[in-house]
Protein backbone atom coordinates (compact mmCIF):
# COMPACT_ATOMS: atom_id res chain seq x y z
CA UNK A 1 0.00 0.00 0.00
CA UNK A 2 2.80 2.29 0.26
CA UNK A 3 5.04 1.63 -2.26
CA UNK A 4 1.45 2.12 -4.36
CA UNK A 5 0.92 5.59 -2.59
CA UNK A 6 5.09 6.13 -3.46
CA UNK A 7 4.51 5.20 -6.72
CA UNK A 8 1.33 7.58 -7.31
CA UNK A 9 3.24 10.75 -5.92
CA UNK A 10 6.07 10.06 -8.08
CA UNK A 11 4.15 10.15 -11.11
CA UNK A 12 1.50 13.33 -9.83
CA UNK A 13 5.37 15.15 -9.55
CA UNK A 14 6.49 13.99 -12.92
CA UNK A 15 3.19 15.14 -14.38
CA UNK A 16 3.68 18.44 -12.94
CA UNK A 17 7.08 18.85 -14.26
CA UNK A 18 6.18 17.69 -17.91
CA UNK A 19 3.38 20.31 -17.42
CA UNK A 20 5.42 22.89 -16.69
CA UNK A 21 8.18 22.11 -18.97
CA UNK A 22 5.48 22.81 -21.80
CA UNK A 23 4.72 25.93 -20.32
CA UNK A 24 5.66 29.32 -22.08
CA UNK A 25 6.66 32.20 -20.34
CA UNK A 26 4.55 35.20 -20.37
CA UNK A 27 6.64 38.54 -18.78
CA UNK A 28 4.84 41.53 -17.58
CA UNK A 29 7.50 44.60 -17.57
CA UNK A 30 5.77 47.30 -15.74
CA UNK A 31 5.83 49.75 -13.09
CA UNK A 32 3.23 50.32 -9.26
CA UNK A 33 0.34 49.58 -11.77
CA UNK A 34 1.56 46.43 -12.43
CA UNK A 35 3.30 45.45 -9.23
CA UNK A 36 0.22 45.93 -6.29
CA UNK A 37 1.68 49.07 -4.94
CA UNK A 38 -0.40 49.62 -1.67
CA UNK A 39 -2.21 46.01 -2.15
CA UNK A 40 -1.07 42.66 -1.16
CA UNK A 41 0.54 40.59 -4.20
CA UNK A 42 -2.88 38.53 -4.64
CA UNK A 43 -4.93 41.50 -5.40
CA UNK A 44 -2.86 43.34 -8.11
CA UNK A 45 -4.17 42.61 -12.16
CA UNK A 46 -1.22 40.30 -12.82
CA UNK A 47 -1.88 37.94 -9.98
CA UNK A 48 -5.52 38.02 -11.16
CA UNK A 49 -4.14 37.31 -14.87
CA UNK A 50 -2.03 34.57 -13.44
CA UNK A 51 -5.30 32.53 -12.17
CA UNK A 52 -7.34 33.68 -15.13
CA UNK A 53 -4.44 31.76 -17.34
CA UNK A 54 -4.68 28.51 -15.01
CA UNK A 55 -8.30 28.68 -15.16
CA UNK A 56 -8.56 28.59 -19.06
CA UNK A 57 -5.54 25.98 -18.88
CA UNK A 58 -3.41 28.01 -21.54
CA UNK A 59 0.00 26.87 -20.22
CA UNK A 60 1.65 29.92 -19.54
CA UNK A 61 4.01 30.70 -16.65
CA UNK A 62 3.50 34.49 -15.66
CA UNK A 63 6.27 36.27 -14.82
CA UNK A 64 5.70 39.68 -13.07
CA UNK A 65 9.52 42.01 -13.68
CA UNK A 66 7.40 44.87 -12.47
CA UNK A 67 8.66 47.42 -10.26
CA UNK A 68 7.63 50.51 -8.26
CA UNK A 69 8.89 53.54 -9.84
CA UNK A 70 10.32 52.22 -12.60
CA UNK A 71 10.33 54.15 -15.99
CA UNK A 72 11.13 53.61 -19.54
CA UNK A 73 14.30 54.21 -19.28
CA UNK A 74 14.70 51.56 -16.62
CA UNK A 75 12.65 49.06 -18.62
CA UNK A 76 14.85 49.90 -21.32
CA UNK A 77 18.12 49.04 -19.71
CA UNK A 78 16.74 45.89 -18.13
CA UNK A 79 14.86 43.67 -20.92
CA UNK A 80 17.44 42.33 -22.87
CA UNK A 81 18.77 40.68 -19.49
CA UNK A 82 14.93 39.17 -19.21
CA UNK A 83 14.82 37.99 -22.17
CA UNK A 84 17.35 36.21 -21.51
CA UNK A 85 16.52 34.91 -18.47
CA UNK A 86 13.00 33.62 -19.30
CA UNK A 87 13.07 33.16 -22.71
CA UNK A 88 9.34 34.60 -22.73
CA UNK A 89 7.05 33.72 -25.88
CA UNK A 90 4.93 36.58 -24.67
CA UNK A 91 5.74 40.65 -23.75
CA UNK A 92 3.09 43.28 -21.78
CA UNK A 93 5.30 46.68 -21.81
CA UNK A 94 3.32 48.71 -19.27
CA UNK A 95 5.99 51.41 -18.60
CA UNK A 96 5.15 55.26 -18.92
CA UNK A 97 3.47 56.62 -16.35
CA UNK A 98 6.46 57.75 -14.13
CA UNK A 99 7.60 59.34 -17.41
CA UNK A 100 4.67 61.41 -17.64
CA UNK A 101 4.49 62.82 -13.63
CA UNK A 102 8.61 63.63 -14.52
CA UNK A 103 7.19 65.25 -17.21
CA UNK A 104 10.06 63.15 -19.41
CA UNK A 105 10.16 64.32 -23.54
CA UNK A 106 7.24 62.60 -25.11
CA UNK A 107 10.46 61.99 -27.93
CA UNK A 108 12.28 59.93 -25.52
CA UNK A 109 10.08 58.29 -24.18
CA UNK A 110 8.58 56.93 -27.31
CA UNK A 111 11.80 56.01 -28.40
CA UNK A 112 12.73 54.05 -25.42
CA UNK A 113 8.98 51.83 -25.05
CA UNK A 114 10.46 51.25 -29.21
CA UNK A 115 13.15 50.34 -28.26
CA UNK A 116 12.23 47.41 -25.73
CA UNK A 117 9.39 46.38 -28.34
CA UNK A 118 12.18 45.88 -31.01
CA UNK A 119 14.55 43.90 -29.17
CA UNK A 120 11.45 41.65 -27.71
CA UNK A 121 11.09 40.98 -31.38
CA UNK A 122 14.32 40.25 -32.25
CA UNK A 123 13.55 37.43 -29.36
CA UNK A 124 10.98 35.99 -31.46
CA UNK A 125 8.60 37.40 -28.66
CA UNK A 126 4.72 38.36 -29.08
CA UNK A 127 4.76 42.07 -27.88
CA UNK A 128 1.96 44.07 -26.24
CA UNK A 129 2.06 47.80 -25.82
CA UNK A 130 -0.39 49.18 -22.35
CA UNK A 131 -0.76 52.64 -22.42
CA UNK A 132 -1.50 54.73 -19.18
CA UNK A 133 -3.61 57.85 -18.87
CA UNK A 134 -1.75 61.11 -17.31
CA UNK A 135 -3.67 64.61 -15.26
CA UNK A 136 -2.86 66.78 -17.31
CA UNK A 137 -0.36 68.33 -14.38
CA UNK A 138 2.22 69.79 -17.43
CA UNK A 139 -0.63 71.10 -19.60
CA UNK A 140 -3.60 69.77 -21.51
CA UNK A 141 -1.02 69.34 -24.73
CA UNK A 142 1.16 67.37 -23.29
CA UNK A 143 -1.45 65.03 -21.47
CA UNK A 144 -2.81 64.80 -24.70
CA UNK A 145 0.71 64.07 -26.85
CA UNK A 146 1.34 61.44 -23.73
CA UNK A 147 -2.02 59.29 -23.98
CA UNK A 148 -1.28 59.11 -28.42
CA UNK A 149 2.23 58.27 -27.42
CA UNK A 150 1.68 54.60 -27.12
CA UNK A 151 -0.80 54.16 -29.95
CA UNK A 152 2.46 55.77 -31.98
CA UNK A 153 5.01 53.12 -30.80
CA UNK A 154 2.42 50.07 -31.28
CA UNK A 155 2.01 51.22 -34.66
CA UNK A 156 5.77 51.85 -35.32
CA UNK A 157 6.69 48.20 -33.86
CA UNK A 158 3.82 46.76 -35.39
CA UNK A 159 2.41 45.14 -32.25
CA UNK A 160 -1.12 45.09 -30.37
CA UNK A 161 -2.08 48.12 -28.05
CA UNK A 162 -3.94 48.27 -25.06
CA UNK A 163 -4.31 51.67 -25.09
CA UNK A 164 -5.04 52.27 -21.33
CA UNK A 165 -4.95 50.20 -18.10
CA UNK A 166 -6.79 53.06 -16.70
CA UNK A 167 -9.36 52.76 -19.26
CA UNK A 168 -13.35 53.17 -18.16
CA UNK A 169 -12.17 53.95 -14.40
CA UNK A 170 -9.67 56.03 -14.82
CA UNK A 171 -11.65 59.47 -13.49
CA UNK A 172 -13.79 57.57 -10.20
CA UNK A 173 -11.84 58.79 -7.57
CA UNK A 174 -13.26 56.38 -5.29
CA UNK A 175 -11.32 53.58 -7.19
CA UNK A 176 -7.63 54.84 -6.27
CA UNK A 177 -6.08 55.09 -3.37
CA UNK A 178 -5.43 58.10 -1.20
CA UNK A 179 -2.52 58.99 -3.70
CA UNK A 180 -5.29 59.40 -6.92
CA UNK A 181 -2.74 57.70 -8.72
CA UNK A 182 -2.94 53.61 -7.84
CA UNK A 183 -5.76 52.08 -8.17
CA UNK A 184 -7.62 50.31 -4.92
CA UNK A 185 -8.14 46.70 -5.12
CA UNK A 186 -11.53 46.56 -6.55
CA UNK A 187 -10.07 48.45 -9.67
CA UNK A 188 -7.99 45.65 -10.48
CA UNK A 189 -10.09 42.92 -12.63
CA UNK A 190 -11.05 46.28 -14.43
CA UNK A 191 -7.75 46.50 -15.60
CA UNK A 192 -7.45 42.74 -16.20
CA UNK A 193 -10.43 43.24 -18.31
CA UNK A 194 -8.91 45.66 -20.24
CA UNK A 195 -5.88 43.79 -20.76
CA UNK A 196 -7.49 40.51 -21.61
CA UNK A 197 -9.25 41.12 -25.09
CA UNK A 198 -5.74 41.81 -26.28
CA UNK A 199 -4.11 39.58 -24.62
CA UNK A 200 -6.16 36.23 -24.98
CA UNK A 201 -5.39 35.97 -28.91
CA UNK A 202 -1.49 36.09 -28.62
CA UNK A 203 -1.30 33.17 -25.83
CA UNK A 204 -4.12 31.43 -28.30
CA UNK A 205 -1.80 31.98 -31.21
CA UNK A 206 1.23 31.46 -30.01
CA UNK A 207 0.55 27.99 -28.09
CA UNK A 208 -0.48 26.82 -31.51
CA UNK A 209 1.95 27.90 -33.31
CA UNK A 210 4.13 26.19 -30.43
CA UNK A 211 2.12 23.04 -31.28
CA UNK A 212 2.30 22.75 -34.79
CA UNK A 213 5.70 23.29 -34.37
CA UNK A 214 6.46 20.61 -32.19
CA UNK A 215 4.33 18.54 -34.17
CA UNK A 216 6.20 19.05 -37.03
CA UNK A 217 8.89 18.53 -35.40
CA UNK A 218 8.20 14.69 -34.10
């Protein structure tokens, strides 16, 4: 009877690893929106996207390289070393918003979210682009130029935009936290949900062109 119960947790572990050897990576390079600033870890859109995944059994590992504060520039200098590291068949860039409250040149900041989408390409990655929303604290022009700034770099790489995690909530005050600038707990399967659409057809497409591959390859 116990070598039997032995034998059953050996192969419920090897199962596990075989499952997650076939998983692909999906890495989520963001800043406090994408890291539960002021939440616990479980609340914040990413977790939430995590157990979405494992719900609909798409076979993705979900790595979350977000970090508080961080800017373009930072995401800039860090994602060739992630792409190295995890090898991920899918990219969510959600970097900005610091840019915008530094009030940071609309130029260079463009350049830099291109940047990180054309060297996630050169990885043979599926990129997304998530825009943010910004006050318009440096003047209704620049607010303006800001929000069309990631529209412009998803169209220059040639990738899928979300163009705002913000988007539908983004002026109910009673959905951020004291700062106005993170959203509370309850905001975040809003922005899940305004991730997802975009999203959901780049894990489809890519786990069957993973398949086919493999396929062809046995």
């Amino acid at each position: 009877m116990l070598a039997a119960f032995i034998w059953l947790s050996i192969c419920a572990l090897q199962a596990a690893a075989a499952a997650d050897s076939n998983s692909a990576t999906l890495l989520v390079v963001g800043d406090s929106l994408s890291a539960s600033y002021g939440l616990r870890q479980e609340e914040g859109w990413v977790e939430l996207l995590r157990a979405r995944i494992a719900r609909e059994k798409m076979h993705y590992n979900v790595v979350n390289a977000s970090i508080s504060g961080e800017t373009t520039a930072g995401g800039a200098s860090r994602i060739a070393d992630l792409l190295a590291r995890h090898r991920p068949a899918v990219v969510i860039i959600a970097l900005g918003g610091n840019d915008g409250l530094r009030g940071t040149p609309l130029n260079i900041m463009r350049d830099q979210l291109s940047a990180m989408v054309r060297v996630c390409t050169e990885h043979k990655a599926r990129v997304i682009v998530a825009g943010v929303e910004v006050p318009p604290n440096y003047g209704a022009d620049y607010a303006r130029d800001f929000n069309a700034s990631f529209a412009v770099v998803a169209r220059t790489g040639g990738v899928p935009l979300v163009p705002s995690l913000l988007a539908g909530f983004g002026a109910r005050r009673e959905l951020f936290q004291a700062d106005g600038v993170h959203p509370v707990a309850a905001a975040e399967p809003k922005i899940l949900d305004n991730v997802w659409p975009v999203l959901r057809p780049l894990l489809i497409s890519k786990r069957i062109a993973a398949a086919t591959l493999s396929a062809n390859v046995t």
